[in-house]
C-alpha atoms as a PDB file:
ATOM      1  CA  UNK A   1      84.790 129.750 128.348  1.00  0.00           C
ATOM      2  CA  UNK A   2      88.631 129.705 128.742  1.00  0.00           C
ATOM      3  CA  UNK A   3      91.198 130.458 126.124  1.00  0.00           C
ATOM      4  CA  UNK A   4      91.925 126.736 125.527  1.00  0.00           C
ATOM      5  CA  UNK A   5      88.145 126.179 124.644  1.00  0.00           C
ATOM      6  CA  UNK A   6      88.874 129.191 122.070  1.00  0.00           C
ATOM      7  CA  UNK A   7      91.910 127.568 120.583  1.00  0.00           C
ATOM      8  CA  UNK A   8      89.902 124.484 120.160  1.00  0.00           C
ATOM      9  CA  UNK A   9      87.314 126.008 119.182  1.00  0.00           C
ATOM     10  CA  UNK A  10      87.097 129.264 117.183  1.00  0.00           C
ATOM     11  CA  UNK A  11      91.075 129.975 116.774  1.00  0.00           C
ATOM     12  CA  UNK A  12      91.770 129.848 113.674  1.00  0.00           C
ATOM     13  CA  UNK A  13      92.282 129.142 109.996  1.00  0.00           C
ATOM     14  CA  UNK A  14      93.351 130.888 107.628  1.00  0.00           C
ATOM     15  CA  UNK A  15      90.578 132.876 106.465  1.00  0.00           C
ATOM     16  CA  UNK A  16      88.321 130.298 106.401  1.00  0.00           C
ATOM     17  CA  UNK A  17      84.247 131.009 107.013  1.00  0.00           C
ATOM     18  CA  UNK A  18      83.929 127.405 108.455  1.00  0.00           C
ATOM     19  CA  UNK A  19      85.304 128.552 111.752  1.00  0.00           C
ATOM     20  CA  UNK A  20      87.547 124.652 111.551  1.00  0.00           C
ATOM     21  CA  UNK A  21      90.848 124.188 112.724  1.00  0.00           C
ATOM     22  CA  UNK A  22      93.627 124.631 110.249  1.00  0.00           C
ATOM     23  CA  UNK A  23      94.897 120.683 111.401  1.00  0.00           C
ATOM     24  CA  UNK A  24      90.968 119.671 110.785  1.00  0.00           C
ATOM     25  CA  UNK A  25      90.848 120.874 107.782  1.00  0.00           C
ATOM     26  CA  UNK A  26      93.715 119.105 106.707  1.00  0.00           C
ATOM     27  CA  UNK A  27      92.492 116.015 107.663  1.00  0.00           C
ATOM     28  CA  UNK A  28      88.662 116.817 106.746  1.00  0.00           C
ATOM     29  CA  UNK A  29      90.500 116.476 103.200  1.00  0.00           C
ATOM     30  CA  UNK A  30      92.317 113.033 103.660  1.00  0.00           C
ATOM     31  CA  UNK A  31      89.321 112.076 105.191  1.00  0.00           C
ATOM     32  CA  UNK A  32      86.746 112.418 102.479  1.00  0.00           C
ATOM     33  CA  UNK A  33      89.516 111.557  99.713  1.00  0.00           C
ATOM     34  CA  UNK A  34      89.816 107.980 101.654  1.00  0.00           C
ATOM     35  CA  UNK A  35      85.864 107.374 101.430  1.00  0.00           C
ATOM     36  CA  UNK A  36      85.701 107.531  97.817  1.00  0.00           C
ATOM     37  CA  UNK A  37      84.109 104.707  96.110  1.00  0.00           C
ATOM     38  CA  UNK A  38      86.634 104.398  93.554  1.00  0.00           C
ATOM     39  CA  UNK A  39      90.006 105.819  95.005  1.00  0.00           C
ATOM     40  CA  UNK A  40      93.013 104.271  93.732  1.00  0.00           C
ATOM     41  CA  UNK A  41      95.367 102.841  96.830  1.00  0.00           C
ATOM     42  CA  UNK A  42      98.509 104.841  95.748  1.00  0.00           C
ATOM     43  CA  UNK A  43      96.645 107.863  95.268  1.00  0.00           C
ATOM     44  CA  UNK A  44      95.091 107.173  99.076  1.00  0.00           C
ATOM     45  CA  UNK A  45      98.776 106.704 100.571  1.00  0.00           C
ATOM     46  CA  UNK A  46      99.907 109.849  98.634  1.00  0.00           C
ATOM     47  CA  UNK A  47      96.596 111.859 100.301  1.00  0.00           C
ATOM     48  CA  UNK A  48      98.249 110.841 103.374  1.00  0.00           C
ATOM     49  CA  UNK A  49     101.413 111.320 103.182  1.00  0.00           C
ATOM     50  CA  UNK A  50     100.393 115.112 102.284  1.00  0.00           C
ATOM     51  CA  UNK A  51      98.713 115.449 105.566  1.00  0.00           C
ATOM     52  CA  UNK A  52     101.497 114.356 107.150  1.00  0.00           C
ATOM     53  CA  UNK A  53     103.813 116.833 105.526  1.00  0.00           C
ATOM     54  CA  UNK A  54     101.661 119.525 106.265  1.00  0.00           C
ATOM     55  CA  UNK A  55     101.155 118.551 110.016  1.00  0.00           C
ATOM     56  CA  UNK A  56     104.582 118.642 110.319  1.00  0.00           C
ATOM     57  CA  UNK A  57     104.654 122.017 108.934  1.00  0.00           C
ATOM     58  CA  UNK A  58     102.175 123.416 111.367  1.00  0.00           C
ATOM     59  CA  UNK A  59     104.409 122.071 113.826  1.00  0.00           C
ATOM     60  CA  UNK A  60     106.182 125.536 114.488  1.00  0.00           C
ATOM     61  CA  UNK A  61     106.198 128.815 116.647  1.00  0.00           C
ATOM     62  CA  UNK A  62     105.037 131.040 114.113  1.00  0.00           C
ATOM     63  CA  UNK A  63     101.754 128.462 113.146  1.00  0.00           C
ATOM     64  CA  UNK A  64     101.027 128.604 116.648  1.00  0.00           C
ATOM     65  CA  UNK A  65     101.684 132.567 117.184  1.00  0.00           C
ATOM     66  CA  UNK A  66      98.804 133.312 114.430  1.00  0.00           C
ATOM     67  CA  UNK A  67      96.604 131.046 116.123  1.00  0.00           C
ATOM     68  CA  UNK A  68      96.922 132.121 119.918  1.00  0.00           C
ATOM     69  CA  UNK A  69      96.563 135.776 118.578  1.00  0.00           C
ATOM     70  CA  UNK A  70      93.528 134.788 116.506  1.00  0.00           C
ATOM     71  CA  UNK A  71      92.449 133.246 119.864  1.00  0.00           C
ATOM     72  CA  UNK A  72      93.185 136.545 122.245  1.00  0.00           C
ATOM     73  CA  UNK A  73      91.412 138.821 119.618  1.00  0.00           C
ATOM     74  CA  UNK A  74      88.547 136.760 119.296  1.00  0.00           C
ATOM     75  CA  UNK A  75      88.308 136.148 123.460  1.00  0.00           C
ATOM     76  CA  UNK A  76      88.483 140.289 123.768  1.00  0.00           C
ATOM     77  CA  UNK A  77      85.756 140.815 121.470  1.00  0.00           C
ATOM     78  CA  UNK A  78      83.430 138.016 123.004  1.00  0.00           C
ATOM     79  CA  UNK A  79      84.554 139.748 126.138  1.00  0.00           C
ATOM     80  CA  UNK A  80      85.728 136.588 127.677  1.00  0.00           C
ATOM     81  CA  UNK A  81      88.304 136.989 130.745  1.00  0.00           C
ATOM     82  CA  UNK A  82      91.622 135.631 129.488  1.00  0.00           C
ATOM     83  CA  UNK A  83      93.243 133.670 132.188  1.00  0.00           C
ATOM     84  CA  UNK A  84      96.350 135.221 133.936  1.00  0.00           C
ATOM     85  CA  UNK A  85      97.601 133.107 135.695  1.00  0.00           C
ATOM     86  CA  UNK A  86      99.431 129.723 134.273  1.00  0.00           C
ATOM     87  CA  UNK A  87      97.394 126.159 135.035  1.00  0.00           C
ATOM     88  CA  UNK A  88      99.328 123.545 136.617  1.00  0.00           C
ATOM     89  CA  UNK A  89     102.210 126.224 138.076  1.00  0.00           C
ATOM     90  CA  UNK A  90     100.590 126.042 141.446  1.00  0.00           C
ATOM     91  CA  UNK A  91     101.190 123.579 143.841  1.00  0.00           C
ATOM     92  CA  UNK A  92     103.580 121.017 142.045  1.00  0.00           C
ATOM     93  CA  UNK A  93     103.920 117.356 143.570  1.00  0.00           C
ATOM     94  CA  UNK A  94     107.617 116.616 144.125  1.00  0.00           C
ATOM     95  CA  UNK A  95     109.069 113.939 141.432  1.00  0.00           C
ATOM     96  CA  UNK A  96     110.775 110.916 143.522  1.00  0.00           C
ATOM     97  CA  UNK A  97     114.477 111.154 142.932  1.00  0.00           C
ATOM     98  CA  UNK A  98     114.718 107.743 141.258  1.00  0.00           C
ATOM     99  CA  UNK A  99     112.283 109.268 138.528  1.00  0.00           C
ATOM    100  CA  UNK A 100     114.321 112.657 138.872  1.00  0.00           C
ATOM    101  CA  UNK A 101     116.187 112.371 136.010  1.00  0.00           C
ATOM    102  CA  UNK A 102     113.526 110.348 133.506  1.00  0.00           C
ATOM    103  CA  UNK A 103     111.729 112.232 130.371  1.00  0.00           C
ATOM    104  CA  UNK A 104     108.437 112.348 131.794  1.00  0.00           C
ATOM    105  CA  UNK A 105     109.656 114.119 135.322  1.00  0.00           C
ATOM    106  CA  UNK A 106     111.735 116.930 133.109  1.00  0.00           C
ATOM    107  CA  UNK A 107     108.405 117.156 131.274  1.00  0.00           C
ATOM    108  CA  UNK A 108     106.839 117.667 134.482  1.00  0.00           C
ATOM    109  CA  UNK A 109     109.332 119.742 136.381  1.00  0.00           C
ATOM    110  CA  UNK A 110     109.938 122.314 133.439  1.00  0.00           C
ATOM    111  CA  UNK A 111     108.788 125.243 134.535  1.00  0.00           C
ATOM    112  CA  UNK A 112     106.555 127.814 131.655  1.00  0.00           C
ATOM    113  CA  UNK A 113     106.836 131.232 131.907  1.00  0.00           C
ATOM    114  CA  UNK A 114     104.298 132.725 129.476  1.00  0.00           C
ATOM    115  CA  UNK A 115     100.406 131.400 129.321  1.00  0.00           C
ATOM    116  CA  UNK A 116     101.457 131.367 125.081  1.00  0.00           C
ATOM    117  CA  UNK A 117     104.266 128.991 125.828  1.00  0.00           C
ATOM    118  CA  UNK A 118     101.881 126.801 127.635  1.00  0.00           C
ATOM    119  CA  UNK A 119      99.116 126.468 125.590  1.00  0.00           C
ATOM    120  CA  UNK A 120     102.094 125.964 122.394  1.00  0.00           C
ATOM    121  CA  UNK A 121     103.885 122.895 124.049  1.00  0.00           C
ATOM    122  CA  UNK A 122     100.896 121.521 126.470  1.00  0.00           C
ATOM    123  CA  UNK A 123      98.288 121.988 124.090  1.00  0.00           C
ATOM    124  CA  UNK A 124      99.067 122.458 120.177  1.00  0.00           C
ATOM    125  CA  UNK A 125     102.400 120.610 120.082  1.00  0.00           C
ATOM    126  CA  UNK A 126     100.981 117.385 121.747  1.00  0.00           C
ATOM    127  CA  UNK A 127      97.925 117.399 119.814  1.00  0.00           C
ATOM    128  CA  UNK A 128      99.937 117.483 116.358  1.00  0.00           C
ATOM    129  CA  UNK A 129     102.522 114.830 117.880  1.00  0.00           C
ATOM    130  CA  UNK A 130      99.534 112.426 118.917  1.00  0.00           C
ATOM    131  CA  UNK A 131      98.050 113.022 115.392  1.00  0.00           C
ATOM    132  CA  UNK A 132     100.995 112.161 113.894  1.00  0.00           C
ATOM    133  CA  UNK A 133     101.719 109.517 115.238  1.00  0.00           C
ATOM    134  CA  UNK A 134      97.891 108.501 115.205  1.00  0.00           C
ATOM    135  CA  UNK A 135      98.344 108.746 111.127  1.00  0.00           C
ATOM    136  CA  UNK A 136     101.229 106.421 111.267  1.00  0.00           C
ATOM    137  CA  UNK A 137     100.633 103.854 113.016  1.00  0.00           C
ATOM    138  CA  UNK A 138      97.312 103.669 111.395  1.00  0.00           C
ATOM    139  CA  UNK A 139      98.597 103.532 107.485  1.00  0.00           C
ATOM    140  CA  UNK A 140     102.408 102.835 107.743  1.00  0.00           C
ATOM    141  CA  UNK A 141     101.902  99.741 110.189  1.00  0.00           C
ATOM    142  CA  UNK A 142     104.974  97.915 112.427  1.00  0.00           C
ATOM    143  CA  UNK A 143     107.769  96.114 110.535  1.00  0.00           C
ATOM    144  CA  UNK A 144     107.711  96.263 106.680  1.00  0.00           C
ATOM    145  CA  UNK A 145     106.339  99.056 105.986  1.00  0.00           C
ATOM    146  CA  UNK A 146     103.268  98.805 104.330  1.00  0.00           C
ATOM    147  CA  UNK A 147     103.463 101.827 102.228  1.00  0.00           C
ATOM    148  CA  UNK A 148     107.098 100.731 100.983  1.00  0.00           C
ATOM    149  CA  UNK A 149     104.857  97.884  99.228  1.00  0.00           C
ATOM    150  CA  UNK A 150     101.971  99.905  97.924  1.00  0.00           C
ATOM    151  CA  UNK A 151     105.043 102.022  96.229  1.00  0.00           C
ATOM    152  CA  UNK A 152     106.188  99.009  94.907  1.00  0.00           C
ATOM    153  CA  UNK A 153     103.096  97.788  93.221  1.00  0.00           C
ATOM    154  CA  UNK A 154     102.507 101.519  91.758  1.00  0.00           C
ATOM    155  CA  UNK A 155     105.220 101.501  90.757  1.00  0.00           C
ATOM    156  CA  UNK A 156     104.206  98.113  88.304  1.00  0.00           C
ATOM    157  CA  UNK A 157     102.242 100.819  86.527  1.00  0.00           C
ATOM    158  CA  UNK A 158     105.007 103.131  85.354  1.00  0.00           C
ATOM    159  CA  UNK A 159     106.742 102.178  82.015  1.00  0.00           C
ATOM    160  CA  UNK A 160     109.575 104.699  82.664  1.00  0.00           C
ATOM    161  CA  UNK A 161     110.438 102.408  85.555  1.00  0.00           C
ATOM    162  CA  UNK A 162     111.075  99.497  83.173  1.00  0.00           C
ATOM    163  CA  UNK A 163     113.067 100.473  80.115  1.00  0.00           C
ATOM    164  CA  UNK A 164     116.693  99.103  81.575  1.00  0.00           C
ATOM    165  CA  UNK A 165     117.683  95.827  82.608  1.00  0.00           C
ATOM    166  CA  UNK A 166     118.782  97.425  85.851  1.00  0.00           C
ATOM    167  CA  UNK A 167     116.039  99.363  86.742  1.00  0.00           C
ATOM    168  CA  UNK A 168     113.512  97.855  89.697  1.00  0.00           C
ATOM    169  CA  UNK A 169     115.377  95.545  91.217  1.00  0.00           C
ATOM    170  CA  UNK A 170     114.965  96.516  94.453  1.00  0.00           C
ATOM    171  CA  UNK A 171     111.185  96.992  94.086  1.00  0.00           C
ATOM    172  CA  UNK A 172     110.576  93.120  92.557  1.00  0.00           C
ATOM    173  CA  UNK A 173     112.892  91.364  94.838  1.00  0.00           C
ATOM    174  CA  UNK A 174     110.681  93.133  98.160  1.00  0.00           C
ATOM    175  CA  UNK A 175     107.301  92.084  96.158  1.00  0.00           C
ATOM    176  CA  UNK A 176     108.443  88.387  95.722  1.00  0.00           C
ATOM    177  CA  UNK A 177     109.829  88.180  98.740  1.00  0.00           C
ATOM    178  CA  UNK A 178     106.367  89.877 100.682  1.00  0.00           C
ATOM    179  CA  UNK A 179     103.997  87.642  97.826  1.00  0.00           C
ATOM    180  CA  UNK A 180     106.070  84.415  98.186  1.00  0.00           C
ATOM    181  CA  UNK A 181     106.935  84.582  94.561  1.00  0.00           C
ATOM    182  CA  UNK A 182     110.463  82.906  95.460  1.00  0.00           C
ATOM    183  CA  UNK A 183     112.569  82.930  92.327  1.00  0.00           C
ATOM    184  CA  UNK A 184     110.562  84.498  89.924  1.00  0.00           C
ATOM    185  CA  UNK A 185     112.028  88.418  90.311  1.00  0.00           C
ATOM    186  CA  UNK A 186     114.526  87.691  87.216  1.00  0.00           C
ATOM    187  CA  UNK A 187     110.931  86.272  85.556  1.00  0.00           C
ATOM    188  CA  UNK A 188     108.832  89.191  86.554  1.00  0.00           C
ATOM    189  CA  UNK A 189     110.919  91.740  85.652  1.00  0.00           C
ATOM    190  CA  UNK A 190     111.581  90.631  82.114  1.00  0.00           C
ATOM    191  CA  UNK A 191     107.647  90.405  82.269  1.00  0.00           C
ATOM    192  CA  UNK A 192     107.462  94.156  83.130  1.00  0.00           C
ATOM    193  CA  UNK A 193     110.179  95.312  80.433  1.00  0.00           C
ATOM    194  CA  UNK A 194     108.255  93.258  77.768  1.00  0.00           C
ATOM    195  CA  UNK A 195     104.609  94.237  78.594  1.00  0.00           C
ATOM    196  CA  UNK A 196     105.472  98.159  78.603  1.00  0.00           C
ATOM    197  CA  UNK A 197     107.198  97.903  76.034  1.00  0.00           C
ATOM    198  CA  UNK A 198     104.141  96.168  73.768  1.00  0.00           C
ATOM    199  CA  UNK A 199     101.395  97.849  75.119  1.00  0.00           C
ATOM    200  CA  UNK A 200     100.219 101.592  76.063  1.00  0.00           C
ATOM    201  CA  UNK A 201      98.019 102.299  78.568  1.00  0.00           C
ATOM    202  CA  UNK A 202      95.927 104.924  78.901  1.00  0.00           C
ATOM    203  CA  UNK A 203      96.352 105.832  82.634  1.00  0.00           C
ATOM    204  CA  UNK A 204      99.207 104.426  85.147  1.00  0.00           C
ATOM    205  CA  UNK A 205      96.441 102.592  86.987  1.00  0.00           C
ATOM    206  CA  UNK A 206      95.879  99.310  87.962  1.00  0.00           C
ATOM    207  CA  UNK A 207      92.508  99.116  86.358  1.00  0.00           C
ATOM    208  CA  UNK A 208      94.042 100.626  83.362  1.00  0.00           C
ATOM    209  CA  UNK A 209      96.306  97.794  82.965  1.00  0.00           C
ATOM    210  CA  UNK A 210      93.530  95.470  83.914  1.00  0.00           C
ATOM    211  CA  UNK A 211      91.853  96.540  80.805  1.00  0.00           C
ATOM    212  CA  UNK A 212      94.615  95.800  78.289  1.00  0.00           C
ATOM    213  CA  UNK A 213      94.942  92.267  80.249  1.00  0.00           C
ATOM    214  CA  UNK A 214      91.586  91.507  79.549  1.00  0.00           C
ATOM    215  CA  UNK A 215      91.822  93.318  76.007  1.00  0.00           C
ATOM    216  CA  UNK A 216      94.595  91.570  74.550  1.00  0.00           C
ATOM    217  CA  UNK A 217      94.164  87.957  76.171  1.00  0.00           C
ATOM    218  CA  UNK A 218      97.620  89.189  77.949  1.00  0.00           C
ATOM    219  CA  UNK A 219      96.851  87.359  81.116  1.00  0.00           C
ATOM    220  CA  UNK A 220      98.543  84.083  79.948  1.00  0.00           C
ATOM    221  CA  UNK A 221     101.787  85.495  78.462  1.00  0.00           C
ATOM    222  CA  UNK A 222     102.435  87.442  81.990  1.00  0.00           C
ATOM    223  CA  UNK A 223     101.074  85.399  84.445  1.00  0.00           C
ATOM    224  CA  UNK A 224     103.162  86.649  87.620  1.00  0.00           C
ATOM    225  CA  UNK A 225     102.710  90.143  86.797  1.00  0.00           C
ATOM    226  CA  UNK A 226      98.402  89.628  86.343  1.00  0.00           C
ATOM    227  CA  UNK A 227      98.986  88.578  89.794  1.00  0.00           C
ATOM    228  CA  UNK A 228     100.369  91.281  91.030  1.00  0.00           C
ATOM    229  CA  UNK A 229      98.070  93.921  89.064  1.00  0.00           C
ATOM    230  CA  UNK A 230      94.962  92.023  90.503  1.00  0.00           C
ATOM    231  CA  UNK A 231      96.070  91.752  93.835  1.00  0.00           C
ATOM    232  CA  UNK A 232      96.998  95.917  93.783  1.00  0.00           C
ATOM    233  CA  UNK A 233      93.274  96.757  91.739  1.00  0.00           C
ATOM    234  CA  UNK A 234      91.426  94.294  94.799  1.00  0.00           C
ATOM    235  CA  UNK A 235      93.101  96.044  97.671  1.00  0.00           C
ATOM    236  CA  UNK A 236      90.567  97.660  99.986  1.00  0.00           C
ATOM    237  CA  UNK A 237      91.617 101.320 100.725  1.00  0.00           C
ATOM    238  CA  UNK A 238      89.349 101.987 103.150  1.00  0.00           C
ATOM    239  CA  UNK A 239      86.286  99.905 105.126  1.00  0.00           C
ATOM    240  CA  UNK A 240      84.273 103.077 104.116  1.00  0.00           C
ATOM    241  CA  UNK A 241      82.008 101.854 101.381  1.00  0.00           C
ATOM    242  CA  UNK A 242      81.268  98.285 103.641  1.00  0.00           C
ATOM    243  CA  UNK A 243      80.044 100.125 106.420  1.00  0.00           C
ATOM    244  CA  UNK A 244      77.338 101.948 104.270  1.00  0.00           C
ATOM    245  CA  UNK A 245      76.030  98.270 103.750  1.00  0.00           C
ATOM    246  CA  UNK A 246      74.834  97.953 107.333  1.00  0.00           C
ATOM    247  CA  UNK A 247      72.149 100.997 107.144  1.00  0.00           C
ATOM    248  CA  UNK A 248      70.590  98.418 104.838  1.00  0.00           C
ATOM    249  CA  UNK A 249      70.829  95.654 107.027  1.00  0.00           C
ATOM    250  CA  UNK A 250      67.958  97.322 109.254  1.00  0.00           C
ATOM    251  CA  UNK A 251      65.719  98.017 105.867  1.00  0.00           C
ATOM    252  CA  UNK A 252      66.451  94.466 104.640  1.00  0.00           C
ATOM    253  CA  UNK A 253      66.010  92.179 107.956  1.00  0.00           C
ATOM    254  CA  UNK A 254      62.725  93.267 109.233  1.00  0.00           C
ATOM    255  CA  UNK A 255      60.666  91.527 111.602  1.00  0.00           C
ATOM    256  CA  UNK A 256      58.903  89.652 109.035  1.00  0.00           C
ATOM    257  CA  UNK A 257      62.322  88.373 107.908  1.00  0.00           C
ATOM    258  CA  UNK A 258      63.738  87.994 110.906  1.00  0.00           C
ATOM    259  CA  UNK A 259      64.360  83.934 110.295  1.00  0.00           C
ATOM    260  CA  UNK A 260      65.924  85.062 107.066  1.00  0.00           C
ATOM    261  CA  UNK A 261      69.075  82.458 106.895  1.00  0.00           C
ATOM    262  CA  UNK A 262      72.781  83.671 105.860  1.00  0.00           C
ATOM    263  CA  UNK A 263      72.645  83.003 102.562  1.00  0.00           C
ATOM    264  CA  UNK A 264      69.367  84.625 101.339  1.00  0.00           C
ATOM    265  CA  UNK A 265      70.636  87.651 103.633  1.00  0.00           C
ATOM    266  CA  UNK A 266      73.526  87.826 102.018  1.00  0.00           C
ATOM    267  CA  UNK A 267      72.008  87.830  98.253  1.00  0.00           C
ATOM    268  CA  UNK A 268      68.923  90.388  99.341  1.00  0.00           C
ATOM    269  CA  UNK A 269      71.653  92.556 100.926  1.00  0.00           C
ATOM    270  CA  UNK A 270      73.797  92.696  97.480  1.00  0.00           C
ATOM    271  CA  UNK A 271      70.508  93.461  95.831  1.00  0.00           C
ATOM    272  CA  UNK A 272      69.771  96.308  97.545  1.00  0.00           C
ATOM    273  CA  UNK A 273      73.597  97.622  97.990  1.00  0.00           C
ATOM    274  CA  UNK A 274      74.085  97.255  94.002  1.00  0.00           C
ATOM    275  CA  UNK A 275      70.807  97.960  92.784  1.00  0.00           C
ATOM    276  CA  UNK A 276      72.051 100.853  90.569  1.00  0.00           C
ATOM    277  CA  UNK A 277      73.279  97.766  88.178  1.00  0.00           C
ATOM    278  CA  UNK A 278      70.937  97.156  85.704  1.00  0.00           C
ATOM    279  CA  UNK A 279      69.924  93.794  85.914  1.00  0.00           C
ATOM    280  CA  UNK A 280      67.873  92.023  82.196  1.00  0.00           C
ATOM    281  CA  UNK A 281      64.902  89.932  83.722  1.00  0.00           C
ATOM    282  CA  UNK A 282      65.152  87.891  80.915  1.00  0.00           C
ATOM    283  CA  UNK A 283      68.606  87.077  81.341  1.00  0.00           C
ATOM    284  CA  UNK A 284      68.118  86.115  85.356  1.00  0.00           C
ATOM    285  CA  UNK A 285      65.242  83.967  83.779  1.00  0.00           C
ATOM    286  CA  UNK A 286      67.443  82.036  81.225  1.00  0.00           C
ATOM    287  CA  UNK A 287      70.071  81.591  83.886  1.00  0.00           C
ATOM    288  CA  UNK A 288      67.830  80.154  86.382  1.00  0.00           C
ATOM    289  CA  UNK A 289      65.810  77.527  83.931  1.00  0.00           C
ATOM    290  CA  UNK A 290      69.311  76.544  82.984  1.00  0.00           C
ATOM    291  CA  UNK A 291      70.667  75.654  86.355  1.00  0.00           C
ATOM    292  CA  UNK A 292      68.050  72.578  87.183  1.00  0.00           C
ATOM    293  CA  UNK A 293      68.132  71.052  83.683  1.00  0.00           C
ATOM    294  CA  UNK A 294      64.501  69.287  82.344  1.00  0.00           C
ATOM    295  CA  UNK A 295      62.223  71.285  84.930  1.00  0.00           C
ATOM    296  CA  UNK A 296      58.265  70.574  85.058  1.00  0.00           C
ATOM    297  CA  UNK A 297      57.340  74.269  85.522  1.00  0.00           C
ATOM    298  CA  UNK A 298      57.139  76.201  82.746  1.00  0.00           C
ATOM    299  CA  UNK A 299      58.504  79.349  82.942  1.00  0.00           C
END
């Protein structure tokens, strides 16, 4: 086993009995948080956010000095040979002079004296910068950034926001502008000032607000602003809790069903994904005589 397996393998975290890596466990975190059933979407893009901060922390010499020492004392007592000699400082293929002066040939042509300094930029440096990266493209997106917008709609949530005339203007002119709600900011934002200012909610949630919508009938005084809220509550954080519906697909479309059409599928699926609702038999039965009016069977 060579020292790079070790690194990858055994080198170390703080303390920890899992034997992870001190990157994993940071995203073990994110990654559980993000498969909640009932995870709010700014509270997912703040989860994130924080693994990102703290990937950039590990990003230095004295992150990667504790590990490659964990590594060496943990190689000597397995007594595992530590390599001596430097991969990839051997026989070097000579960069064409046209690429001579490019990023990746200085990459290539820079020349590592210590086996430490290799494994820190060839090895732990790249990993964090691909997982960085990996992060962002992933939940910050291409052009307007999508987190810039979930910000925005959290921030619909947070009365101290909307006390003063002047405050949030720059957050509801980019949510009309991304919803299409073309020259209702001046109409939202009095909506905002005059629903914080009437009622209290509990929480600075979306389903929080939902529940004093639905309370107080507020849905047709603040029409632009239920849109908004209902739009941030239905927002999918993760594809986590649909892909759990496909183990039942096997269960559900057996053999003996297997000329089961779409639609009855579809409704024996949600059965079996949401059977943890209580359902009243009686109720199902009243619903169904009353959809066919003046039926001949009776039920």
């Amino acid at each position: 086993m060579s020292l790079e397996c070790l690194i990858t393998d055994i080198a170390s975290l703080h303390s920890s009995p899992d034997n992870f890596l001190t990157v994993f466990l940071e995203t073990s975190m994110a990654s559980n948080a993000l498969q909640q059933k009932y995870l709010d979407m700014a509270a997912a893009y703040t989860v994130v956010d924080g693994v990102l901060r703290r990937v950039q922390e590990l990003r230095t010499d004295e992150q990667f000095t504790e590990i490659f020492m964990k590594a060496t004392t943990a190689a000597e007592a397995l007594d595992i040979e530590i390599p001596e000699q430097i991969p990839g400082q051997g026989r070097r293929r000579k960069v064409p002079e046209k690429f001579k002066y490019s990023s990746t040939s200085a990459n290539e042509d820079h020349h590592v004296l210590t086996l430490e300094e290799y494994y820190r930029g060839k090895l732990y440096f790249t990993f964090l910068d691909i997982l960085r990266q990996e992060l962002e493209r992933r939940f910050r997106g291409e052009g307007k950034n999508s987190s810039d917008i979930l910000r925005s709609l959290h921030s619909l949530t947070d009365p101290a926001q909307w006390k003063n005339i002047d405050q949030g203007l720059n957050t509801v002119h980019s949510l009309c502008e991304f919803y299409g709600f073309q020259g209702e900011e001046t109409h939202l934002q009095t909506e905002l000032r005059v629903f914080h200012a009437t009622y209290t909610c509990p929480e600075r949630t979306a389903k929080a607000m939902l529940d004093v919508f639905k309370e107080f009938d507020a849905h047709t005084i603040f029409p632009t602003l239920f849109k908004l809220i209902k739009t941030y509550a239905t927002l999918p954080v993760s594809t986590a809790t649909v892909e759990r519906t496909f183990s039942k697909l096997k269960i559900i479309k057996t053999r003996l069903r297997n000329l089961c059409g779409q639609e009855r599928l579809s409704d024996l699926l949600l059965l079996a994904v949401e059977r943890e609702i209580p359902v009243d038999n009686n109720e199902v039965l009243k619903i169904f005589i009353e959809m066919v009016p003046n039926r001949r069977l009776l039920l």
